[in-house]
C-alpha atoms as a PDB file:
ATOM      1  CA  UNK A   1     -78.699 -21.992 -22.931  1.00  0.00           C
ATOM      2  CA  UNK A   2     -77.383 -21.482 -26.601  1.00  0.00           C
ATOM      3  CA  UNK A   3     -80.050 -18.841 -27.443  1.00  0.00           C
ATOM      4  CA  UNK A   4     -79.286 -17.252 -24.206  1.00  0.00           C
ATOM      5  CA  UNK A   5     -75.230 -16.782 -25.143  1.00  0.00           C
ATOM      6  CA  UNK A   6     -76.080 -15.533 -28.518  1.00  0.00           C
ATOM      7  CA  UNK A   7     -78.400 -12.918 -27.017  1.00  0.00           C
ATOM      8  CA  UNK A   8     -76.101 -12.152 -24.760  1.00  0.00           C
ATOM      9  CA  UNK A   9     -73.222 -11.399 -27.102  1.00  0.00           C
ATOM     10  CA  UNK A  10     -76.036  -9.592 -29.281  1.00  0.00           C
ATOM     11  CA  UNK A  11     -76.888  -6.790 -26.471  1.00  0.00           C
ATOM     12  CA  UNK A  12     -73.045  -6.523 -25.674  1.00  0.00           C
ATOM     13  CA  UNK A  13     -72.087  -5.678 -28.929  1.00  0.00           C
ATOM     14  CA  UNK A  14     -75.256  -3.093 -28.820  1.00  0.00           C
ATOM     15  CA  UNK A  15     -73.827  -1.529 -26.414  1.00  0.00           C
ATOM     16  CA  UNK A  16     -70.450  -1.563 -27.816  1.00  0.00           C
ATOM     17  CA  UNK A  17     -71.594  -0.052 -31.225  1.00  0.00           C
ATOM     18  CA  UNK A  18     -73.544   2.628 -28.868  1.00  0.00           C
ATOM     19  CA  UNK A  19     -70.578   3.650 -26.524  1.00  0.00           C
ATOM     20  CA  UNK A  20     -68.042   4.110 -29.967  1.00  0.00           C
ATOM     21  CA  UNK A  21     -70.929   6.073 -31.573  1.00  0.00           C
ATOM     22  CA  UNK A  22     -71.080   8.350 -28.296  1.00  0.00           C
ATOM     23  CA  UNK A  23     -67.130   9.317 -28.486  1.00  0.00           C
ATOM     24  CA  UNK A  24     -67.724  10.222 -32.224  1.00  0.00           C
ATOM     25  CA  UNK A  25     -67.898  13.778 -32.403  1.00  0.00           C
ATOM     26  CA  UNK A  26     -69.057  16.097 -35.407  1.00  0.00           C
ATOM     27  CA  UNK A  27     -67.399  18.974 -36.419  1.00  0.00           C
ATOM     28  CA  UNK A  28     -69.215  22.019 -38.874  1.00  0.00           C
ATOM     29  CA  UNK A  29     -66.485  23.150 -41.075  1.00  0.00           C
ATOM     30  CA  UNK A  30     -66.473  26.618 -41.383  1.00  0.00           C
ATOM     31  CA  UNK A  31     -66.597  27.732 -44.869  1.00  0.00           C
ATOM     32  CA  UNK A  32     -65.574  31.271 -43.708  1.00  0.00           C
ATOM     33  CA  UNK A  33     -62.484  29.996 -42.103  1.00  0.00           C
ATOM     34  CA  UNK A  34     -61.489  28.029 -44.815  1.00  0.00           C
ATOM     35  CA  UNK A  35     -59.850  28.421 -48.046  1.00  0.00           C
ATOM     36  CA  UNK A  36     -59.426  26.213 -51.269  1.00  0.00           C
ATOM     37  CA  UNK A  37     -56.531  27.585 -53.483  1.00  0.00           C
ATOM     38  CA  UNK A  38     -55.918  25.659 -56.968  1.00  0.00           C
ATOM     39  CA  UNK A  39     -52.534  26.007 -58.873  1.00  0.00           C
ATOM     40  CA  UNK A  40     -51.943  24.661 -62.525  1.00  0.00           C
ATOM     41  CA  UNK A  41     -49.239  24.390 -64.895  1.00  0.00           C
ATOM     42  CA  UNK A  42     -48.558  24.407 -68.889  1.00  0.00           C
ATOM     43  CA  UNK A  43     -45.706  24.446 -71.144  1.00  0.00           C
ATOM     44  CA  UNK A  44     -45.120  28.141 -71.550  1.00  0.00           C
ATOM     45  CA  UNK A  45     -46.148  29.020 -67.839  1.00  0.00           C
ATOM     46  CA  UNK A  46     -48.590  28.654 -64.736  1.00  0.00           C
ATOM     47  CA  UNK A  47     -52.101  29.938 -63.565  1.00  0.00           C
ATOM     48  CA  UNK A  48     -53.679  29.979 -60.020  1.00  0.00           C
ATOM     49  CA  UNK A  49     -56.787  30.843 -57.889  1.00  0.00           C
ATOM     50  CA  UNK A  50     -59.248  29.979 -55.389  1.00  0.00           C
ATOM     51  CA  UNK A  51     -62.623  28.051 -55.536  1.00  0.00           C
ATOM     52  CA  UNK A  52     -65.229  28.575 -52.870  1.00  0.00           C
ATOM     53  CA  UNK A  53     -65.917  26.104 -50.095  1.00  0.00           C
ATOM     54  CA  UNK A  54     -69.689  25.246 -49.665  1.00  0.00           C
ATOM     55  CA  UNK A  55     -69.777  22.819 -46.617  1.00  0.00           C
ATOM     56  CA  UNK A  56     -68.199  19.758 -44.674  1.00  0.00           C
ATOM     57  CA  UNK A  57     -67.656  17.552 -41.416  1.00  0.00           C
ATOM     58  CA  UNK A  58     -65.360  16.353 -39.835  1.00  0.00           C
ATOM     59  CA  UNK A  59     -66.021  13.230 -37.692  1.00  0.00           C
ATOM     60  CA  UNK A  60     -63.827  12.828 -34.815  1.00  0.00           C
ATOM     61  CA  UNK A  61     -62.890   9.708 -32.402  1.00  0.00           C
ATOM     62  CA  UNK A  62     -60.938  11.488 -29.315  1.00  0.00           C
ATOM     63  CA  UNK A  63     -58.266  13.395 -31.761  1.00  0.00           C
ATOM     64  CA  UNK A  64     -58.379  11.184 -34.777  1.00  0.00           C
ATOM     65  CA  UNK A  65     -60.660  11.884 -37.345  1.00  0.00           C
ATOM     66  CA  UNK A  66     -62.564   8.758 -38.631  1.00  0.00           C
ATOM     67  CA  UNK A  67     -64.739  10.287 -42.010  1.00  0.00           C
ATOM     68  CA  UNK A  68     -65.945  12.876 -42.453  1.00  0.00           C
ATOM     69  CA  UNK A  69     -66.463  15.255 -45.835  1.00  0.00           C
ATOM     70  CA  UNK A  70     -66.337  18.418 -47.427  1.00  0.00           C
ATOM     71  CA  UNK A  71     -68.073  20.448 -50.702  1.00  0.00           C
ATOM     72  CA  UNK A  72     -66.451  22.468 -53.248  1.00  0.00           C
ATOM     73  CA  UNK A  73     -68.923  24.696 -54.946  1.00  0.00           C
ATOM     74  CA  UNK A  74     -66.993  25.071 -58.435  1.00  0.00           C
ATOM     75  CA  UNK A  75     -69.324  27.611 -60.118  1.00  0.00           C
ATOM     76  CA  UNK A  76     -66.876  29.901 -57.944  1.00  0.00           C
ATOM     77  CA  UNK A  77     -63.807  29.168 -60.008  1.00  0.00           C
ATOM     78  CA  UNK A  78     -61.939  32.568 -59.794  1.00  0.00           C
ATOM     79  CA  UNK A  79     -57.986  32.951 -61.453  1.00  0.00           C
ATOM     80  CA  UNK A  80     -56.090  35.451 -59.077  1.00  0.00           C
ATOM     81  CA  UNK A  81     -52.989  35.609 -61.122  1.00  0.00           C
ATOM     82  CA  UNK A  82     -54.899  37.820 -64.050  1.00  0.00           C
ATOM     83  CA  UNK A  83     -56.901  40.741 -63.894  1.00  0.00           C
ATOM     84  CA  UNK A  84     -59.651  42.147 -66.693  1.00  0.00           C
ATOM     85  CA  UNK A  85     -60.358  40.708 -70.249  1.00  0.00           C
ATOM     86  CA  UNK A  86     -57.668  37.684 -69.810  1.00  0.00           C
ATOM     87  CA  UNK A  87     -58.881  37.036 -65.919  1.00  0.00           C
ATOM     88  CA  UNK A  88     -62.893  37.050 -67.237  1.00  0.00           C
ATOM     89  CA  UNK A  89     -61.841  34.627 -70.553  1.00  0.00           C
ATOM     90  CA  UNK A  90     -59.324  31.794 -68.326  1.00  0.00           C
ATOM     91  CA  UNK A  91     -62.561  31.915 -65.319  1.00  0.00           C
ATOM     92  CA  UNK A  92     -64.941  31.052 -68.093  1.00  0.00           C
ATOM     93  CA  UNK A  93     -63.206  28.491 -69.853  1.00  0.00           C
ATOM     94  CA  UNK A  94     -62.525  26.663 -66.763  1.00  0.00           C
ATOM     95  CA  UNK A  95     -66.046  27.104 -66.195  1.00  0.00           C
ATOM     96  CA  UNK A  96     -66.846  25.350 -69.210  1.00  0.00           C
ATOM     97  CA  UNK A  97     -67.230  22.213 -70.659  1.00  0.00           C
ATOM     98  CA  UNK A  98     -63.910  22.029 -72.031  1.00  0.00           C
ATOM     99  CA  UNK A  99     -62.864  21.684 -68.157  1.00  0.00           C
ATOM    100  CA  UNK A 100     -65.296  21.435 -64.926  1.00  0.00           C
ATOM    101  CA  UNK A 101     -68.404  21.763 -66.822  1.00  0.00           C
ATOM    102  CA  UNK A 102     -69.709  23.920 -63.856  1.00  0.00           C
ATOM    103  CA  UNK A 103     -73.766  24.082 -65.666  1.00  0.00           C
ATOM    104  CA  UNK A 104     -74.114  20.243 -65.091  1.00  0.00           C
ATOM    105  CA  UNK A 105     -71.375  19.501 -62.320  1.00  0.00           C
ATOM    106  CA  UNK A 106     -71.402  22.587 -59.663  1.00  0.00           C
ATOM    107  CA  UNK A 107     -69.905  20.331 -56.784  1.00  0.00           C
ATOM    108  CA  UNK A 108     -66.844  18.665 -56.353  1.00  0.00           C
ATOM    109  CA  UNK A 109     -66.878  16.432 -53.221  1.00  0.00           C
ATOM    110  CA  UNK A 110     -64.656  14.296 -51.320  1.00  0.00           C
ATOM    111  CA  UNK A 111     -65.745  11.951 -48.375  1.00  0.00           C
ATOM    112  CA  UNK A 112     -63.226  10.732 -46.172  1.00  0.00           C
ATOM    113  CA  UNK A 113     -62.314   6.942 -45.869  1.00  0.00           C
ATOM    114  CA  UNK A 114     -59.698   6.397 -43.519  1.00  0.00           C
ATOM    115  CA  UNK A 115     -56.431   8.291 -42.081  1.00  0.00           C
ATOM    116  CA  UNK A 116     -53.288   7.306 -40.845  1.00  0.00           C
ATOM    117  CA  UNK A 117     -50.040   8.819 -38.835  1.00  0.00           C
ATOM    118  CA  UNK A 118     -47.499  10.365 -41.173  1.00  0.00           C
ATOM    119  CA  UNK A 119     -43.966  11.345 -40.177  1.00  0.00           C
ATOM    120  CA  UNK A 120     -41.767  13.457 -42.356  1.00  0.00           C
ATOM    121  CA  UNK A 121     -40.808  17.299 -43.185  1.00  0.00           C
ATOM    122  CA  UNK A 122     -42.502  20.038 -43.109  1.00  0.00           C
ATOM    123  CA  UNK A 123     -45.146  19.044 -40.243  1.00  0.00           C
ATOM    124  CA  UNK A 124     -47.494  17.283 -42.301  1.00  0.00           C
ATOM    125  CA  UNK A 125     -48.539  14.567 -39.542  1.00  0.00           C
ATOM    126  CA  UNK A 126     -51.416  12.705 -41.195  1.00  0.00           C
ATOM    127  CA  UNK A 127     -52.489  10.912 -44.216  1.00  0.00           C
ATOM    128  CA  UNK A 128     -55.705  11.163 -45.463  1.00  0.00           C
ATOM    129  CA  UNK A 129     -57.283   9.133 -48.391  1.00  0.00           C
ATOM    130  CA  UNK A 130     -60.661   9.401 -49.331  1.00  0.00           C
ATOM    131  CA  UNK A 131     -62.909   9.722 -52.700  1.00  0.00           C
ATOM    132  CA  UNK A 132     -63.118  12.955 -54.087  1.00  0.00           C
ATOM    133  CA  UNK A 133     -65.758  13.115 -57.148  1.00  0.00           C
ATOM    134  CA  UNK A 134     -65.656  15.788 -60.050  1.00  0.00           C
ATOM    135  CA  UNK A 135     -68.010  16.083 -63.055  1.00  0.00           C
ATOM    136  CA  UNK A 136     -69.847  12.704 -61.640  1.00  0.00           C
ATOM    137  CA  UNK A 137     -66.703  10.651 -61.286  1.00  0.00           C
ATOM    138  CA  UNK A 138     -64.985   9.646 -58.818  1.00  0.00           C
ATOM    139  CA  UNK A 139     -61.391   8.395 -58.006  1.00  0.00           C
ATOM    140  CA  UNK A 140     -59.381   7.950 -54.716  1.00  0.00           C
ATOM    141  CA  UNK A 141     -56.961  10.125 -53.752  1.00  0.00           C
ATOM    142  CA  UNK A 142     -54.146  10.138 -51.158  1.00  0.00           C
ATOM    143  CA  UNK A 143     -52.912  13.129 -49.670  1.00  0.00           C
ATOM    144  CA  UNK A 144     -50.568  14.706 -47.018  1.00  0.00           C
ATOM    145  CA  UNK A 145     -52.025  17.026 -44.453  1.00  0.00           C
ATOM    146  CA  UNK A 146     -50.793  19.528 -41.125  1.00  0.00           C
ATOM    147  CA  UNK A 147     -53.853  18.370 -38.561  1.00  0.00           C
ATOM    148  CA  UNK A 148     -54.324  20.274 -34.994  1.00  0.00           C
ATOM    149  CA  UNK A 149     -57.236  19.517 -32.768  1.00  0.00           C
ATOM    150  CA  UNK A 150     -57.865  21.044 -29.469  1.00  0.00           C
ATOM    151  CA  UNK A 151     -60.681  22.198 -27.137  1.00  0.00           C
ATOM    152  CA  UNK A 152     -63.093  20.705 -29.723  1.00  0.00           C
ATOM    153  CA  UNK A 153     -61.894  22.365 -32.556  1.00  0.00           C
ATOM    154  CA  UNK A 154     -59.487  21.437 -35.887  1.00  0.00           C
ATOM    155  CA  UNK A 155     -57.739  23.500 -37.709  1.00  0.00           C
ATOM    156  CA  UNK A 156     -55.999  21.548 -41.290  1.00  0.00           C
ATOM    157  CA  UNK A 157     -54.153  21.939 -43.953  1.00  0.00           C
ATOM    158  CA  UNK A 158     -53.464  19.926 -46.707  1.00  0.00           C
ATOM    159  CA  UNK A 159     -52.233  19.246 -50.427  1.00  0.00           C
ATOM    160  CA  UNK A 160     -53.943  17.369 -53.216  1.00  0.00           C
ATOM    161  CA  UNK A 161     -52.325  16.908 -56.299  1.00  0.00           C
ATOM    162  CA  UNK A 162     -55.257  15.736 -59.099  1.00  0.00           C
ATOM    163  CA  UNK A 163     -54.711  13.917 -62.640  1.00  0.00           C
ATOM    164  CA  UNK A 164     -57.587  16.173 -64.097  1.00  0.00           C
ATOM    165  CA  UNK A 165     -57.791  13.482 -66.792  1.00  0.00           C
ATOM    166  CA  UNK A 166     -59.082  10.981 -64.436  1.00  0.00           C
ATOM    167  CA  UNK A 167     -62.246  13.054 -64.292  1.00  0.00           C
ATOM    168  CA  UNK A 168     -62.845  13.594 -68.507  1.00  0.00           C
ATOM    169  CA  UNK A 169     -60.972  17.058 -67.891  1.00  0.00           C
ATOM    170  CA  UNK A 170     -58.987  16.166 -70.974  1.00  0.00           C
ATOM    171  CA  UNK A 171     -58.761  19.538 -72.832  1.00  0.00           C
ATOM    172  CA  UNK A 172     -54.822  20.553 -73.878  1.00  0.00           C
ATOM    173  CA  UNK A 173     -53.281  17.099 -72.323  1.00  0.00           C
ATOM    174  CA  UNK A 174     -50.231  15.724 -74.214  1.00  0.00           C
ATOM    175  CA  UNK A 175     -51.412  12.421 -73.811  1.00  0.00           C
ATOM    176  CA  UNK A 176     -54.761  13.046 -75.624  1.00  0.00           C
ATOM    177  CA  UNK A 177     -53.718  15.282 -78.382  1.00  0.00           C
ATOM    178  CA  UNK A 178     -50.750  15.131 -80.787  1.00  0.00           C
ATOM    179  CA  UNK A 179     -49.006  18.385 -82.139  1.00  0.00           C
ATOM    180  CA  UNK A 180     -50.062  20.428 -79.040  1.00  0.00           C
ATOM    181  CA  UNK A 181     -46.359  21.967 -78.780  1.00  0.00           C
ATOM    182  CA  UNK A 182     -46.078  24.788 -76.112  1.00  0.00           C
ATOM    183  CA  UNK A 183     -49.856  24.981 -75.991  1.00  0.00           C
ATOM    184  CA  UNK A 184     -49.952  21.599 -73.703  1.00  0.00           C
ATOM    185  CA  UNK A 185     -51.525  21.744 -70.242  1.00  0.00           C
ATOM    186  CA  UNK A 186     -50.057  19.782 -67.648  1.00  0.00           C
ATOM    187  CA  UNK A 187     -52.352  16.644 -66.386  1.00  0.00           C
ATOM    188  CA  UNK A 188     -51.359  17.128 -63.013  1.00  0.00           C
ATOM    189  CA  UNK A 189     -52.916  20.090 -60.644  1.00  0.00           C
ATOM    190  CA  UNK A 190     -52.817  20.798 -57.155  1.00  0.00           C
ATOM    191  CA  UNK A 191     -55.430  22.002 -54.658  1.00  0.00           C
ATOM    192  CA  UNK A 192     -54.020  23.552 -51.638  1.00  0.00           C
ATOM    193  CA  UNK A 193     -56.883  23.077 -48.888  1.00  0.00           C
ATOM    194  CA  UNK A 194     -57.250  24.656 -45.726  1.00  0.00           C
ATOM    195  CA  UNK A 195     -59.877  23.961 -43.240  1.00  0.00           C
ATOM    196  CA  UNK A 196     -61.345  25.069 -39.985  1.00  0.00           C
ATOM    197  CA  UNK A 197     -64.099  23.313 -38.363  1.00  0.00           C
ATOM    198  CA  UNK A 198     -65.564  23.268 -34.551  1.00  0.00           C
ATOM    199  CA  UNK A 199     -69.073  21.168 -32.982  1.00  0.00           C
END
């Protein structure tokens, strides 16, 4: 009778497990209806661009996303504040190893652990924390974001500010060199993400 229960409540929660993996649905993002924008700061001003999208999904439970992830192909670092000599010079540097190290780390990638309501200005309505990994490290990060979902299809925004130093991207940081002066490079960096994505 014992064996029976327990092989009862075994099949049930099969079937549970199967009916919450039907309702998850799996959204392509669409790297051509997405954008990645990066801005930076240092002492004697401020630099910004965009960095290609390469891929992602978006898992989705009704209209709450439940994981889900996305690629940033970083070999596609490009500064849109600069143009010519000073443009080509600040898009390889950041290529280099003194920064992203884009020959031995092309993706960046962050993988979506959990989400949860937000309230508060400027109609960001979710928070979404997840691990994003750069250069082969990876940290957790926290992050405010605009999400709509309708007829299938999600269309986010969202704003991720990055210690760079977390990921060994060290180069002109105050709180790794002395006597930097106006020639410091603020820690901090944001990535302004937005995303569209349908099944």
């Amino acid at each position: 009778m014992k064996t029976r229960f327990i092989l009862s409540l075994a099949a049930v929660g099969t079937l549970l497990f199967s009916f919450i993996a039907d309702n998850v649905k799996t959204l392509n993002v669409k790297p051509e209806a997405s954008k990645v924008e990066w801005f930076a700061e240092k002492v004697t001003g401020k630099h910004n661009g965009t960095v290609g999208l390469k891929s992602g999904q978006i898992e989705l439970d009704g209209n709450t996303i439940v994981g889900g992830s996305f690629t940033i192909d970083m070999t596609t670092i490009n500064t849109t504040d600069l143009e010519g000599e000073y443009k080509g010079k600040l898009d390889g540097h950041l290529k280099s190893a003194d920064f992203f190290d884009v020959s031995n780390h092309s993706d960046a990638i962050f993988i979506i652990k959990k989400t949860a309501p937000l309230t508060g200005k400027d109609g960001f309505n979710t928070q979404i924390t997840g691990d994003l990994t750069i250069k082969g490290i990876t940290n957790e990060v926290s992050f405010p974001a605009k999400i709509e979902i309708k007829d299938d299809k999600l269309a986010a925004y969202g704003e991720m500010t990055i210690d760079r130093t977390k990921y060994d991207v060290k180069y002109g940081s105050a709180n790794f060199f002395d006597s930097l002066g106006d020639k410091a490079i603020m820690d901090d960096f944001v990535l302004k993400i937005s995303l569209g994505a349908k099944i």
